[in-house]
PDB file of N, CA and C in Angstrom:
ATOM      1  N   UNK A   1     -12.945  13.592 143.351  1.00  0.00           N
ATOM      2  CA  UNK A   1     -12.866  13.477 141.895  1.00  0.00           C
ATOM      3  C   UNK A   1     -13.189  12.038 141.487  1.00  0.00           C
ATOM      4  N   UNK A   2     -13.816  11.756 140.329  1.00  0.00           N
ATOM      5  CA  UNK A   2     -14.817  10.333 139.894  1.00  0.00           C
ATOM      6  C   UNK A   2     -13.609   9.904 139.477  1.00  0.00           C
ATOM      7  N   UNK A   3     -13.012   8.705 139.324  1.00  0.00           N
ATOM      8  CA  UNK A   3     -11.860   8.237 138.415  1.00  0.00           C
ATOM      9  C   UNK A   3     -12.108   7.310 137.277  1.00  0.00           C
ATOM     10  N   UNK A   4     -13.649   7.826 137.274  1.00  0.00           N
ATOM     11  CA  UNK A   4     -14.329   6.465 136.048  1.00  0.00           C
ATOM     12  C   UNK A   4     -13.889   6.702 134.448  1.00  0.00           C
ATOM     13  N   UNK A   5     -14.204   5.984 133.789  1.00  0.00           N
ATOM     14  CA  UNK A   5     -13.434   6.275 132.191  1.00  0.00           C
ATOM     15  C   UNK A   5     -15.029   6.244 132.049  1.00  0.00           C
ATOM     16  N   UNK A   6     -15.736   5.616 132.138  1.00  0.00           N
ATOM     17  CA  UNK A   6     -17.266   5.700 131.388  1.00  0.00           C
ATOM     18  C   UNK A   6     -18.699   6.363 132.773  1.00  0.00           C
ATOM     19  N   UNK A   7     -19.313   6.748 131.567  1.00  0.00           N
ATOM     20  CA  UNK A   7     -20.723   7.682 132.751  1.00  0.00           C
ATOM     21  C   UNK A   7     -21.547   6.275 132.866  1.00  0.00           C
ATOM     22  N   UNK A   8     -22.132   6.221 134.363  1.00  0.00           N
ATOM     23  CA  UNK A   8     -22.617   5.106 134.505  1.00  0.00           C
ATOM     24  C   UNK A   8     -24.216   5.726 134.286  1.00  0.00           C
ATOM     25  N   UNK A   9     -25.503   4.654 134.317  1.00  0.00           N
ATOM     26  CA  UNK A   9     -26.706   4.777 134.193  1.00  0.00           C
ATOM     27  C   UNK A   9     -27.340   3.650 134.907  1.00  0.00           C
ATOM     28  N   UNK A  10     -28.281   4.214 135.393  1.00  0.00           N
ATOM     29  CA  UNK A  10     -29.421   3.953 136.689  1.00  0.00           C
ATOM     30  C   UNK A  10     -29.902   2.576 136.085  1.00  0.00           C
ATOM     31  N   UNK A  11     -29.686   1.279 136.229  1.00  0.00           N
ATOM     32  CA  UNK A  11     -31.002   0.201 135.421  1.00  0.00           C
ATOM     33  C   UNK A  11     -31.315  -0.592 136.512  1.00  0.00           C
ATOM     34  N   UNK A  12     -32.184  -1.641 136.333  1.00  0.00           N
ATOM     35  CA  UNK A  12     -32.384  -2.767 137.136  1.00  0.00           C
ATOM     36  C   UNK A  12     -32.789  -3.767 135.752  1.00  0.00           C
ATOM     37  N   UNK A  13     -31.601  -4.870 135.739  1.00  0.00           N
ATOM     38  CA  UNK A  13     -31.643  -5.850 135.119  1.00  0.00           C
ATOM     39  C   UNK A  13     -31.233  -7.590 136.222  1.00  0.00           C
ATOM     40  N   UNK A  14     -31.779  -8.558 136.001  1.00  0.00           N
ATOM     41  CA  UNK A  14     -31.815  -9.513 135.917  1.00  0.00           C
ATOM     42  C   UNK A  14     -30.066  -9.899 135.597  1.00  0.00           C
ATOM     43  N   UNK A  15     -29.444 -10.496 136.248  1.00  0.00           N
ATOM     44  CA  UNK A  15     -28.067 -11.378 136.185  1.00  0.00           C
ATOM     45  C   UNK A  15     -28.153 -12.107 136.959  1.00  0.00           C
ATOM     46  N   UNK A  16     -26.615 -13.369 136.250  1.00  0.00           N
ATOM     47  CA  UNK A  16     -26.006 -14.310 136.729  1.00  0.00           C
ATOM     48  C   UNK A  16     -24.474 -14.213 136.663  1.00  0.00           C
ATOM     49  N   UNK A  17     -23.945 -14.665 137.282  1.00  0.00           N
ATOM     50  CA  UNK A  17     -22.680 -14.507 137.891  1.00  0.00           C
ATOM     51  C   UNK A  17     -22.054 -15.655 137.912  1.00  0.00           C
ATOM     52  N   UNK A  18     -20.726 -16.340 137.570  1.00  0.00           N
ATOM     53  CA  UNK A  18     -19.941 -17.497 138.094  1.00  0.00           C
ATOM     54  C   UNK A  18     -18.449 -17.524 137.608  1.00  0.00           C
ATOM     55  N   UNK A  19     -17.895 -18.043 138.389  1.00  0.00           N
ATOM     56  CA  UNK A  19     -16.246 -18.006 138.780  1.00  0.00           C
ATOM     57  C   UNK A  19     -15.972 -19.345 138.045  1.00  0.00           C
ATOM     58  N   UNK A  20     -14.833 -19.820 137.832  1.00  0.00           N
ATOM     59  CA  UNK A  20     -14.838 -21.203 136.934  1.00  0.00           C
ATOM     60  C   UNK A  20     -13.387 -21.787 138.292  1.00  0.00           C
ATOM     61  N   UNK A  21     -12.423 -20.588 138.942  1.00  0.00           N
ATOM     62  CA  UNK A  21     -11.570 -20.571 140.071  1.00  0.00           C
ATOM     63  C   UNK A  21     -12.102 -21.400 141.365  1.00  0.00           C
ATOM     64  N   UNK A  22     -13.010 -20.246 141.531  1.00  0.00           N
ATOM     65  CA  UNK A  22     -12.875 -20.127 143.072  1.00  0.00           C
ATOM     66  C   UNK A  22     -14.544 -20.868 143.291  1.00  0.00           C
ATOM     67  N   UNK A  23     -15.391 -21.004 142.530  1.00  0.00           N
ATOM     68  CA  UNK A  23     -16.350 -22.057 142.316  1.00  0.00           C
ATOM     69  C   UNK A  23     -17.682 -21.214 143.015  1.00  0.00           C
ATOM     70  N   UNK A  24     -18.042 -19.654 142.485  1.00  0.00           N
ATOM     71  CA  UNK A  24     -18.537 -18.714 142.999  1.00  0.00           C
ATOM     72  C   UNK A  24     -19.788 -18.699 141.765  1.00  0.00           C
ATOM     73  N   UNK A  25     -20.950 -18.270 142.527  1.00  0.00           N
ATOM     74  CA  UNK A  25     -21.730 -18.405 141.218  1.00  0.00           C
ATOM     75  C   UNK A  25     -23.190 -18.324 142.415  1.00  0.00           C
ATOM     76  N   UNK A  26     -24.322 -17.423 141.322  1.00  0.00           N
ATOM     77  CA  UNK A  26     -25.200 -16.831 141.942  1.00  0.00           C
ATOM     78  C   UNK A  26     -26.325 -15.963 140.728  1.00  0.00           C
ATOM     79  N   UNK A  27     -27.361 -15.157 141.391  1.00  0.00           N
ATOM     80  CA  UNK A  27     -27.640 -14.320 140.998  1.00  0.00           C
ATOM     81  C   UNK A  27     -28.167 -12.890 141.698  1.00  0.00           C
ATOM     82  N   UNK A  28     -28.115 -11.900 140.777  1.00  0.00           N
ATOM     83  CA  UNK A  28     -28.275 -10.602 141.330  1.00  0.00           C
ATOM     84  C   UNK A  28     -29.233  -9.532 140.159  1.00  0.00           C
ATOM     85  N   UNK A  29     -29.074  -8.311 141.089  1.00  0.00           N
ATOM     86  CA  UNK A  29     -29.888  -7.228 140.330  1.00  0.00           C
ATOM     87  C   UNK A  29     -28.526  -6.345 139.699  1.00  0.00           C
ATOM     88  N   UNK A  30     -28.424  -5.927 138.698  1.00  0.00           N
ATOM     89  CA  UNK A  30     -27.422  -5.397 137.942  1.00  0.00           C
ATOM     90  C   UNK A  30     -28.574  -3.661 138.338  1.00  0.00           C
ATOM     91  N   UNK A  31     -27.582  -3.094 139.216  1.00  0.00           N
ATOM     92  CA  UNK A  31     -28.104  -1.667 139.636  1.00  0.00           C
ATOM     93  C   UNK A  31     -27.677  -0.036 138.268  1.00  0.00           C
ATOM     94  N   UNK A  32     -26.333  -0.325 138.554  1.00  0.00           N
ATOM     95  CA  UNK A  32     -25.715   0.763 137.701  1.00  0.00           C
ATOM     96  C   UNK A  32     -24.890  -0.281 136.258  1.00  0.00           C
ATOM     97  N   UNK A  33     -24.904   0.520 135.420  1.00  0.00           N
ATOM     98  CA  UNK A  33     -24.384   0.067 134.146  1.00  0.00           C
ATOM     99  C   UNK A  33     -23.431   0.742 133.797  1.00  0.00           C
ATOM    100  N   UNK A  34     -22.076   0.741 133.180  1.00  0.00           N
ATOM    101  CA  UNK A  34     -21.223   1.426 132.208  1.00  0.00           C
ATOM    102  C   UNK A  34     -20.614   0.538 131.007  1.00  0.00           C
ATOM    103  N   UNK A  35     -20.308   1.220 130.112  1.00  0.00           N
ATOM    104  CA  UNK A  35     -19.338   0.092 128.752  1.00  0.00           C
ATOM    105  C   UNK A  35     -18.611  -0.284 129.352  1.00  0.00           C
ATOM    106  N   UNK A  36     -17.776   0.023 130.555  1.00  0.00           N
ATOM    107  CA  UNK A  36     -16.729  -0.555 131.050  1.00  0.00           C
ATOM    108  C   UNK A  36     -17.116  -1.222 132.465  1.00  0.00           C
ATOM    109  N   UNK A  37     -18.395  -1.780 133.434  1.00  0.00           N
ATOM    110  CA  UNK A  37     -18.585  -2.090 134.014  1.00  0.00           C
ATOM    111  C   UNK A  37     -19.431  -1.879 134.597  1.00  0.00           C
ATOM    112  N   UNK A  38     -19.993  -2.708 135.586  1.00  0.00           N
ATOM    113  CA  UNK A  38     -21.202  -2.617 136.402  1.00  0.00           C
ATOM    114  C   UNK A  38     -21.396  -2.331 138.162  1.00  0.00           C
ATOM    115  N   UNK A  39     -22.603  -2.419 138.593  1.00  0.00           N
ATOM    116  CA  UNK A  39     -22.739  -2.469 140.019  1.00  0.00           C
ATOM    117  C   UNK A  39     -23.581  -3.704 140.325  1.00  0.00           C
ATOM    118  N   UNK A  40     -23.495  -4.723 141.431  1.00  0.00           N
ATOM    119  CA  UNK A  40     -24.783  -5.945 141.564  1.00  0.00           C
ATOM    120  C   UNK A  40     -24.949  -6.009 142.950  1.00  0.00           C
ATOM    121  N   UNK A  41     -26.313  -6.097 142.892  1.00  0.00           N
ATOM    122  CA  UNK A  41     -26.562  -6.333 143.910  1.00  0.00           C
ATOM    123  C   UNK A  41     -26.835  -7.372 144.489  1.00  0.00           C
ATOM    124  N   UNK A  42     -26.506  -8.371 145.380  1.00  0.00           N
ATOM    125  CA  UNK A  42     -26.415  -9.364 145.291  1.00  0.00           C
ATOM    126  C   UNK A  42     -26.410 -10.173 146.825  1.00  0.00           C
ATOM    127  N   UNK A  43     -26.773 -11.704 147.222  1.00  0.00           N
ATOM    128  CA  UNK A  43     -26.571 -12.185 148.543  1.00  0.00           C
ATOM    129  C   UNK A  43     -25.504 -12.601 148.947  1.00  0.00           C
ATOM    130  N   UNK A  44     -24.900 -12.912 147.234  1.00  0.00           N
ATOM    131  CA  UNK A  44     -23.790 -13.871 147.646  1.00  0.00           C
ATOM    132  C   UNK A  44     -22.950 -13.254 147.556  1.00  0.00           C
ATOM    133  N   UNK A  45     -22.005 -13.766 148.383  1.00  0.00           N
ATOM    134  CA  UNK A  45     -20.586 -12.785 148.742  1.00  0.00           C
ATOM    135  C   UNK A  45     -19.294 -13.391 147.856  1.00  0.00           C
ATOM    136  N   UNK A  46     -18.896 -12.432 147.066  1.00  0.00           N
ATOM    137  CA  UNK A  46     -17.372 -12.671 146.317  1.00  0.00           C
ATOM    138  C   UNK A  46     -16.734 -11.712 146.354  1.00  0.00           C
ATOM    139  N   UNK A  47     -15.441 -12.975 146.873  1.00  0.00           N
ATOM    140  CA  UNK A  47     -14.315 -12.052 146.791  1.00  0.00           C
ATOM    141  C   UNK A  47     -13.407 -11.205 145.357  1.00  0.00           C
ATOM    142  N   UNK A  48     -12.847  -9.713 146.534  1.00  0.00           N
ATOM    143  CA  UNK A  48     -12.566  -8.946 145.761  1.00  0.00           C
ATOM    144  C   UNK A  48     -11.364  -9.451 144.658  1.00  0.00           C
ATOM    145  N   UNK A  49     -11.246  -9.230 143.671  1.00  0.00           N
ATOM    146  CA  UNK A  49     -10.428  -9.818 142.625  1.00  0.00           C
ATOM    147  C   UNK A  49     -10.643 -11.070 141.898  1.00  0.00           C
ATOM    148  N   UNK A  50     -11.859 -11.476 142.287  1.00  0.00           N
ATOM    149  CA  UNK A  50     -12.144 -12.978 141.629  1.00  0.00           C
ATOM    150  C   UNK A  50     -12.768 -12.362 140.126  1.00  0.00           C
ATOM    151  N   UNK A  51     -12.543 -13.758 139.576  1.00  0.00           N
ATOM    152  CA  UNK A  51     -12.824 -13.314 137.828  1.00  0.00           C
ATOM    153  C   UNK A  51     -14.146 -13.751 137.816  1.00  0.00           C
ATOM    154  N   UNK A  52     -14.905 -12.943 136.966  1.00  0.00           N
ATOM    155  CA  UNK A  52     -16.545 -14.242 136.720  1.00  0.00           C
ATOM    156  C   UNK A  52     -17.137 -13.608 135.755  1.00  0.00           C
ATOM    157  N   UNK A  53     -17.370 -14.807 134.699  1.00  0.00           N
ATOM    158  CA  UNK A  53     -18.571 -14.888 133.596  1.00  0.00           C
ATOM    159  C   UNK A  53     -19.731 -14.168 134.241  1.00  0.00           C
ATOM    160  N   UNK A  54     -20.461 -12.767 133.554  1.00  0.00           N
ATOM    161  CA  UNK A  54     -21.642 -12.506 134.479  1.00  0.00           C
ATOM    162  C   UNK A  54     -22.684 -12.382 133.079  1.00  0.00           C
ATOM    163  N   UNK A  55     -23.906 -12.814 132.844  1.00  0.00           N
ATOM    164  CA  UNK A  55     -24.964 -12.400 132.221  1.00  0.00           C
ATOM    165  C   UNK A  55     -25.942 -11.642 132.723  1.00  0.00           C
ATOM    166  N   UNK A  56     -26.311 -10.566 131.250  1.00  0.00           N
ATOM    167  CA  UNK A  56     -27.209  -9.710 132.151  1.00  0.00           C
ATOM    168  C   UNK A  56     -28.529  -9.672 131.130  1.00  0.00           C
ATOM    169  N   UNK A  57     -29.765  -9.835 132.102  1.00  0.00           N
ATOM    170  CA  UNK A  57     -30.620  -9.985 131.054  1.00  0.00           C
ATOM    171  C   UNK A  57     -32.228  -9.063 131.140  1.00  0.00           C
ATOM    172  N   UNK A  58     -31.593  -8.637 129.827  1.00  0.00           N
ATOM    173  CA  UNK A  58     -32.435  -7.472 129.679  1.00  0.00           C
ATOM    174  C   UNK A  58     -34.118  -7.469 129.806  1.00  0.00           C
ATOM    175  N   UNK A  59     -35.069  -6.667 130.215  1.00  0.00           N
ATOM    176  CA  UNK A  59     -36.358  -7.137 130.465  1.00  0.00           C
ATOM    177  C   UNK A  59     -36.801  -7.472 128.941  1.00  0.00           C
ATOM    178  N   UNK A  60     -36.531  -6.912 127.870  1.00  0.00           N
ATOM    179  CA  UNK A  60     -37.263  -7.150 126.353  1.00  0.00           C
ATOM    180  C   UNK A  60     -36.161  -7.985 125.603  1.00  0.00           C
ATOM    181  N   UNK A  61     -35.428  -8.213 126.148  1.00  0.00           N
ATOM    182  CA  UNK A  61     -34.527  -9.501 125.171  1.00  0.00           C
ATOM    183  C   UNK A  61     -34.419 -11.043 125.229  1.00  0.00           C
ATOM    184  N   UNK A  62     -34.660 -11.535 123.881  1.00  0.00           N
ATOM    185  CA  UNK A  62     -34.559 -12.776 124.643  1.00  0.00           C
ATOM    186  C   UNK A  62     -33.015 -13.201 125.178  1.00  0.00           C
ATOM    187  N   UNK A  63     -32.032 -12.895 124.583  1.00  0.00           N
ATOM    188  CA  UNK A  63     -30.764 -13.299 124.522  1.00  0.00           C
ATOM    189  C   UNK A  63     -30.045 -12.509 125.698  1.00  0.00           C
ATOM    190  N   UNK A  64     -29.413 -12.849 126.405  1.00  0.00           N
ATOM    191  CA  UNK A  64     -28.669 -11.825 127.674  1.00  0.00           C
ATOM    192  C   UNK A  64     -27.216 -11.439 127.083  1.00  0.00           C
ATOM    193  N   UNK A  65     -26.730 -10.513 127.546  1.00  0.00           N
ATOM    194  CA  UNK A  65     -25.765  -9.790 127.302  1.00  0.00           C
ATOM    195  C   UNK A  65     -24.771 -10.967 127.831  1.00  0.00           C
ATOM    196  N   UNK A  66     -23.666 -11.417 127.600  1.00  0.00           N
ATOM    197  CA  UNK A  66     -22.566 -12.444 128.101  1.00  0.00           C
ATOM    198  C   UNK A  66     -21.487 -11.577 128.142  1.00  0.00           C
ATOM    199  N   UNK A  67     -20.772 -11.155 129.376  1.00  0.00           N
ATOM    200  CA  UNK A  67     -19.417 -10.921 129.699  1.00  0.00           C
ATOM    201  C   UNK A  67     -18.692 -11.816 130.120  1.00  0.00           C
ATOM    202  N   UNK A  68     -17.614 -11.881 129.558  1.00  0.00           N
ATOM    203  CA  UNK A  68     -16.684 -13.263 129.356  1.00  0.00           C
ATOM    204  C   UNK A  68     -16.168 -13.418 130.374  1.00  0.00           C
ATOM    205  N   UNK A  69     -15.267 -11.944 130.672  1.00  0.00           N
ATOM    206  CA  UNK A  69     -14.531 -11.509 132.300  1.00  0.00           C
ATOM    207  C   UNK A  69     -14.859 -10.261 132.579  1.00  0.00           C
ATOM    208  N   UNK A  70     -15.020 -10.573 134.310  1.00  0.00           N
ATOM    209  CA  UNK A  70     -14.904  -9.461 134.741  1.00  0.00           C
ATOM    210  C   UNK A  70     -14.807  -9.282 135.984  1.00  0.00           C
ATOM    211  N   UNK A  71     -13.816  -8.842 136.649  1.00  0.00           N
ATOM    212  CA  UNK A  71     -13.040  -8.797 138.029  1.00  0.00           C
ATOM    213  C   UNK A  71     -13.974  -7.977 138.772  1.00  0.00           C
ATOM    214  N   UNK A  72     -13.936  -8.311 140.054  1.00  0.00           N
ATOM    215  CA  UNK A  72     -14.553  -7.772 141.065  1.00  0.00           C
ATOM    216  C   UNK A  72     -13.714  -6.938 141.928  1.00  0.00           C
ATOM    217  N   UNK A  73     -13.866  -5.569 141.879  1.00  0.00           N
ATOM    218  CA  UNK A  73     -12.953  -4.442 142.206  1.00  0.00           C
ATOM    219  C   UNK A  73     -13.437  -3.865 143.428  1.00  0.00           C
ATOM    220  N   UNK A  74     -14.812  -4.228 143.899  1.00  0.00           N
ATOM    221  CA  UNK A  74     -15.154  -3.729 145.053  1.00  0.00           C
ATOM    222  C   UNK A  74     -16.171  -4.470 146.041  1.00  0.00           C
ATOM    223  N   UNK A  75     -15.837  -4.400 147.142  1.00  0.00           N
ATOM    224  CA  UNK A  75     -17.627  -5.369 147.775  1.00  0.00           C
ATOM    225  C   UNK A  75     -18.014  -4.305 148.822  1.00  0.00           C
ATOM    226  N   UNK A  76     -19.293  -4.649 148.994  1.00  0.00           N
ATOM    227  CA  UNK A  76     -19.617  -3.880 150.008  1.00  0.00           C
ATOM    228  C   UNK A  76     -21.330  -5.072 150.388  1.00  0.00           C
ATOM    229  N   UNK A  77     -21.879  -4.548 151.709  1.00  0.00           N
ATOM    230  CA  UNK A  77     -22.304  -6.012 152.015  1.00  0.00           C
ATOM    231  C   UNK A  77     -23.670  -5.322 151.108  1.00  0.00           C
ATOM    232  N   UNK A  78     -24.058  -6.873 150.589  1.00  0.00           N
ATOM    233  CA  UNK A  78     -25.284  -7.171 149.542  1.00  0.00           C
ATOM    234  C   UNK A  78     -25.118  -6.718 147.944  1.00  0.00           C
ATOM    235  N   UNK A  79     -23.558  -6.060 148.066  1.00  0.00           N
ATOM    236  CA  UNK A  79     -22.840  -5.910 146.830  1.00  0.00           C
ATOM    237  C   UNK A  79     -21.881  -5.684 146.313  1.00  0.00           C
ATOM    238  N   UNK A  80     -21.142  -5.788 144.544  1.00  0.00           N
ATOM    239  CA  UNK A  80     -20.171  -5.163 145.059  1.00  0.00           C
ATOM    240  C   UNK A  80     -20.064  -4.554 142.845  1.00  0.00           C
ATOM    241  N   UNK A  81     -18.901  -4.586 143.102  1.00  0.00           N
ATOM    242  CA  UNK A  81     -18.760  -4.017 141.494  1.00  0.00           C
ATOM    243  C   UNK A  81     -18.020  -4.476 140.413  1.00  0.00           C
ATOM    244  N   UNK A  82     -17.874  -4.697 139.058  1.00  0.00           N
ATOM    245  CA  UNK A  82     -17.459  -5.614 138.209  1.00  0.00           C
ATOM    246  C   UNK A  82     -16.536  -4.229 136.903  1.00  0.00           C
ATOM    247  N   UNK A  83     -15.367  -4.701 136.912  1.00  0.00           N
ATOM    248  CA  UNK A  83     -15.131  -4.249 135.652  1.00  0.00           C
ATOM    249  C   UNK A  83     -14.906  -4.955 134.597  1.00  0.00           C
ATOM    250  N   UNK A  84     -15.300  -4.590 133.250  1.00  0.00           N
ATOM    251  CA  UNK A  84     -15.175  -5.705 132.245  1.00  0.00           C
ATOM    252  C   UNK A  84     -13.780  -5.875 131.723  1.00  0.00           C
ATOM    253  N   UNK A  85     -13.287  -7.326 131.945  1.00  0.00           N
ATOM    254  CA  UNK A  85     -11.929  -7.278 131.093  1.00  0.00           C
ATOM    255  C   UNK A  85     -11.958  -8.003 129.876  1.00  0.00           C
ATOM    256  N   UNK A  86     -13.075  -8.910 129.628  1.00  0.00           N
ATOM    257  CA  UNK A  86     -13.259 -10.116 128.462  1.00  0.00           C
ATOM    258  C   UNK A  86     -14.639  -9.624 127.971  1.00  0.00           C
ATOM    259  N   UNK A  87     -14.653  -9.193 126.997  1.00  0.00           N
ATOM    260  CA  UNK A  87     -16.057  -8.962 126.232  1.00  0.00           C
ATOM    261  C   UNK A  87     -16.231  -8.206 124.796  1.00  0.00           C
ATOM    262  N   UNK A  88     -17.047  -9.188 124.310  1.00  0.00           N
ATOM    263  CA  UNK A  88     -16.934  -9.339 122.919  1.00  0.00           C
ATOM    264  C   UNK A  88     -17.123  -7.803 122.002  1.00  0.00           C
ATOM    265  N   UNK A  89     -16.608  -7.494 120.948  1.00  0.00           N
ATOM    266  CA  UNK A  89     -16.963  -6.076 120.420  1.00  0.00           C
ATOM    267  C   UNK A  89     -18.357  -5.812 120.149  1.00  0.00           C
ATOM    268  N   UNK A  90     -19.399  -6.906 119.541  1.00  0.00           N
ATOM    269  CA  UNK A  90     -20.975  -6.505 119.941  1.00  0.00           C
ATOM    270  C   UNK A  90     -21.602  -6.273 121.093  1.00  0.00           C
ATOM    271  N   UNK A  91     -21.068  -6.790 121.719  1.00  0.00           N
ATOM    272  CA  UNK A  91     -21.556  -7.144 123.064  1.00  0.00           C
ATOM    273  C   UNK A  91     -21.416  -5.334 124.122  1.00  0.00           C
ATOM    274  N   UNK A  92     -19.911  -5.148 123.781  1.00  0.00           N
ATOM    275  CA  UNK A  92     -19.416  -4.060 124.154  1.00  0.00           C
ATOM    276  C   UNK A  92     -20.561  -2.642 123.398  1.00  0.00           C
ATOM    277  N   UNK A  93     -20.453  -2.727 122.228  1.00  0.00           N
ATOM    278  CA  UNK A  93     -21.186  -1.569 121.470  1.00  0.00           C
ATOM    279  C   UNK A  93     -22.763  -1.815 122.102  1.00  0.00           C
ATOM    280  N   UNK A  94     -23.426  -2.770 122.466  1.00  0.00           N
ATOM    281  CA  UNK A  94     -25.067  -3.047 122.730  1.00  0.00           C
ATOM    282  C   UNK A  94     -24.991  -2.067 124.008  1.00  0.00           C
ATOM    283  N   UNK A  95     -23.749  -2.430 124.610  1.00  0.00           N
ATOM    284  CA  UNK A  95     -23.899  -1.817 126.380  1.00  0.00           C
ATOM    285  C   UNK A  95     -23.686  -0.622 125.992  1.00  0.00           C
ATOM    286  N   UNK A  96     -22.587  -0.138 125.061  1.00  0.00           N
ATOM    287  CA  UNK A  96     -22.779   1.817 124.747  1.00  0.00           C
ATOM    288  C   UNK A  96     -23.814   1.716 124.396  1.00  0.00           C
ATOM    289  N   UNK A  97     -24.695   1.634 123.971  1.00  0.00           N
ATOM    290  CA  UNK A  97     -25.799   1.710 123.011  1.00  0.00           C
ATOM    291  C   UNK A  97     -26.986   1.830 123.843  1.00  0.00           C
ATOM    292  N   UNK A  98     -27.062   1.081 124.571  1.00  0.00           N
ATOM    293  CA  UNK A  98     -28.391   0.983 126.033  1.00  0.00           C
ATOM    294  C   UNK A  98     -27.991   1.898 126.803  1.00  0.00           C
ATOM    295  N   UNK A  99     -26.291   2.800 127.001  1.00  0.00           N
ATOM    296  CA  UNK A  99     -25.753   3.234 128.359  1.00  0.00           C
ATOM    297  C   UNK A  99     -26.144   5.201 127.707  1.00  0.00           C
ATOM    298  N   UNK A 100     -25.934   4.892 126.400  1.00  0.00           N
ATOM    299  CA  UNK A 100     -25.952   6.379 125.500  1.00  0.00           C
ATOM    300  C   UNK A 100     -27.822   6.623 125.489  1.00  0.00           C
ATOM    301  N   UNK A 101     -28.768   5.461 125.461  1.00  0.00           N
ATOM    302  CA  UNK A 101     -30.265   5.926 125.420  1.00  0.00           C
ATOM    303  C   UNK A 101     -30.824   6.517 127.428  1.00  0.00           C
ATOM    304  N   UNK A 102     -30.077   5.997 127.838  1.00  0.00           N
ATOM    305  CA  UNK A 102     -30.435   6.693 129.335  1.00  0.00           C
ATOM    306  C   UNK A 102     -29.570   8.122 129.959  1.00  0.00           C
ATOM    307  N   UNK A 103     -29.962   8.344 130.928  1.00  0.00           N
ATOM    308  CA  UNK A 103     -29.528   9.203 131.656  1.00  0.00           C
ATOM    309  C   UNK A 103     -28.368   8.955 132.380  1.00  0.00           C
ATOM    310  N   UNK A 104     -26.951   9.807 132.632  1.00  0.00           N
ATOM    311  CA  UNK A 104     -26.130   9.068 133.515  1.00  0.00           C
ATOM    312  C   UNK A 104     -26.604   9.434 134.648  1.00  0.00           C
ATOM    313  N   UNK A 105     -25.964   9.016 135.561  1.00  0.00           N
ATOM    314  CA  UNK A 105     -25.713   9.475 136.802  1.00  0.00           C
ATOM    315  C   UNK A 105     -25.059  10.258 137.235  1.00  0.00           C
ATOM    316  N   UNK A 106     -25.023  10.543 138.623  1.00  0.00           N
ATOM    317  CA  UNK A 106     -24.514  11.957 138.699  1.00  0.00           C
ATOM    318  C   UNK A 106     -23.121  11.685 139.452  1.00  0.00           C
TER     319      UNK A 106
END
Protein backbone atom coordinates (compact mmCIF):
# COMPACT_ATOMS: atom_id res chain seq x y z
CA UNK A 1 0.00 0.00 0.00
CA UNK A 2 1.52 3.70 -1.29
CA UNK A 3 1.48 5.87 1.97
CA UNK A 4 1.87 9.05 -0.17
CA UNK A 5 -0.62 12.07 0.47
CA UNK A 6 0.18 13.42 -3.16
CA UNK A 7 0.35 11.46 -6.89
CA UNK A 8 3.80 11.90 -7.99
CA UNK A 9 4.78 12.74 -11.89
CA UNK A 10 7.58 11.58 -14.15
CA UNK A 11 9.94 15.06 -14.88
CA UNK A 12 13.54 15.72 -15.39
CA UNK A 13 14.39 19.14 -14.09
CA UNK A 14 17.65 20.83 -13.33
CA UNK A 15 18.35 21.43 -9.24
CA UNK A 16 20.40 22.65 -6.51
CA UNK A 17 20.52 21.55 -3.15
CA UNK A 18 22.25 23.00 0.22
CA UNK A 19 22.21 22.43 3.97
CA UNK A 20 23.11 25.72 5.96
CA UNK A 21 23.87 22.58 9.20
CA UNK A 22 25.72 20.11 8.05
CA UNK A 23 27.47 22.23 5.09
CA UNK A 24 25.92 19.82 2.22
CA UNK A 25 25.29 21.32 -1.07
CA UNK A 26 25.37 20.11 -4.76
CA UNK A 27 23.47 19.50 -7.78
CA UNK A 28 21.06 16.98 -9.26
CA UNK A 29 18.29 15.80 -11.69
CA UNK A 30 14.87 16.27 -9.91
CA UNK A 31 13.31 12.69 -11.33
CA UNK A 32 9.75 12.44 -9.73
CA UNK A 33 7.72 15.50 -8.53
CA UNK A 34 4.77 15.84 -5.93
CA UNK A 35 3.16 19.17 -4.03
CA UNK A 36 4.49 17.54 -1.18
CA UNK A 37 7.92 16.39 -2.41
CA UNK A 38 10.41 15.12 -4.65
CA UNK A 39 12.93 12.38 -5.92
CA UNK A 40 16.95 13.55 -6.96
CA UNK A 41 19.12 12.15 -8.43
CA UNK A 42 22.20 12.96 -7.47
CA UNK A 43 26.38 12.22 -6.72
CA UNK A 44 26.44 13.70 -3.69
CA UNK A 45 25.59 11.87 -0.76
CA UNK A 46 23.25 13.36 2.15
CA UNK A 47 22.39 12.32 5.00
CA UNK A 48 19.03 11.00 5.89
CA UNK A 49 17.22 13.77 7.94
CA UNK A 50 19.33 16.68 6.96
CA UNK A 51 17.35 19.90 6.11
CA UNK A 52 18.19 21.70 2.64
CA UNK A 53 17.17 24.72 0.61
CA UNK A 54 16.65 22.84 -2.87
CA UNK A 55 15.91 24.84 -6.27
CA UNK A 56 14.38 23.43 -9.09
CA UNK A 57 14.67 24.78 -12.41
CA UNK A 58 12.36 24.45 -14.86
CA UNK A 59 13.50 24.01 -18.68
CA UNK A 60 11.13 27.28 -19.85
CA UNK A 61 11.51 29.41 -16.72
CA UNK A 62 13.62 31.87 -16.02
CA UNK A 63 13.06 31.92 -12.22
CA UNK A 64 13.47 28.36 -10.32
CA UNK A 65 11.06 27.09 -8.01
CA UNK A 66 12.81 27.83 -4.23
CA UNK A 67 11.96 25.33 -1.43
CA UNK A 68 12.86 26.80 1.75
CA UNK A 69 12.92 23.22 3.63
CA UNK A 70 13.02 20.08 2.96
CA UNK A 71 14.17 16.94 4.84
CA UNK A 72 15.66 14.09 3.35
CA UNK A 73 13.54 10.97 4.19
CA UNK A 74 15.30 8.54 2.09
CA UNK A 75 18.79 7.69 0.28
CA UNK A 76 19.54 5.22 -1.85
CA UNK A 77 23.00 5.26 -3.80
CA UNK A 78 22.99 8.19 -6.59
CA UNK A 79 19.79 9.26 -4.71
CA UNK A 80 17.51 9.91 -2.43
CA UNK A 81 14.10 11.82 -1.59
CA UNK A 82 12.92 15.24 -0.18
CA UNK A 83 9.77 16.14 1.57
CA UNK A 84 8.72 19.69 1.63
CA UNK A 85 8.42 21.25 5.06
CA UNK A 86 9.18 25.20 4.26
CA UNK A 87 7.56 26.47 1.12
CA UNK A 88 5.96 29.35 0.12
CA UNK A 89 1.97 29.25 -0.86
CA UNK A 90 2.90 30.28 -4.68
CA UNK A 91 5.47 28.31 -4.87
CA UNK A 92 3.37 25.34 -3.45
CA UNK A 93 0.24 26.03 -5.94
CA UNK A 94 3.02 26.35 -9.26
CA UNK A 95 4.13 22.64 -8.16
CA UNK A 96 0.15 21.52 -8.06
CA UNK A 97 -0.18 23.23 -11.08
CA UNK A 98 2.86 21.59 -13.20
CA UNK A 99 2.04 18.13 -11.02
CA UNK A 100 -2.05 18.39 -12.16
CA UNK A 101 -0.78 19.15 -16.24
CA UNK A 102 1.15 15.66 -16.31
CA UNK A 103 0.54 12.21 -15.86
CA UNK A 104 1.03 10.52 -12.40
CA UNK A 105 2.70 7.68 -11.86
CA UNK A 106 1.78 4.55 -11.15
Amino acid sequence: MDKRQHARVSVQFRSHFSSKSRMVAGEGELRDLSPGGCRVASSVAVPVGAELECCIFLEDEGNPFIIEGATVCWIRPLEFGLAFIKIRPGVQRQIAQLCRKRAPLG
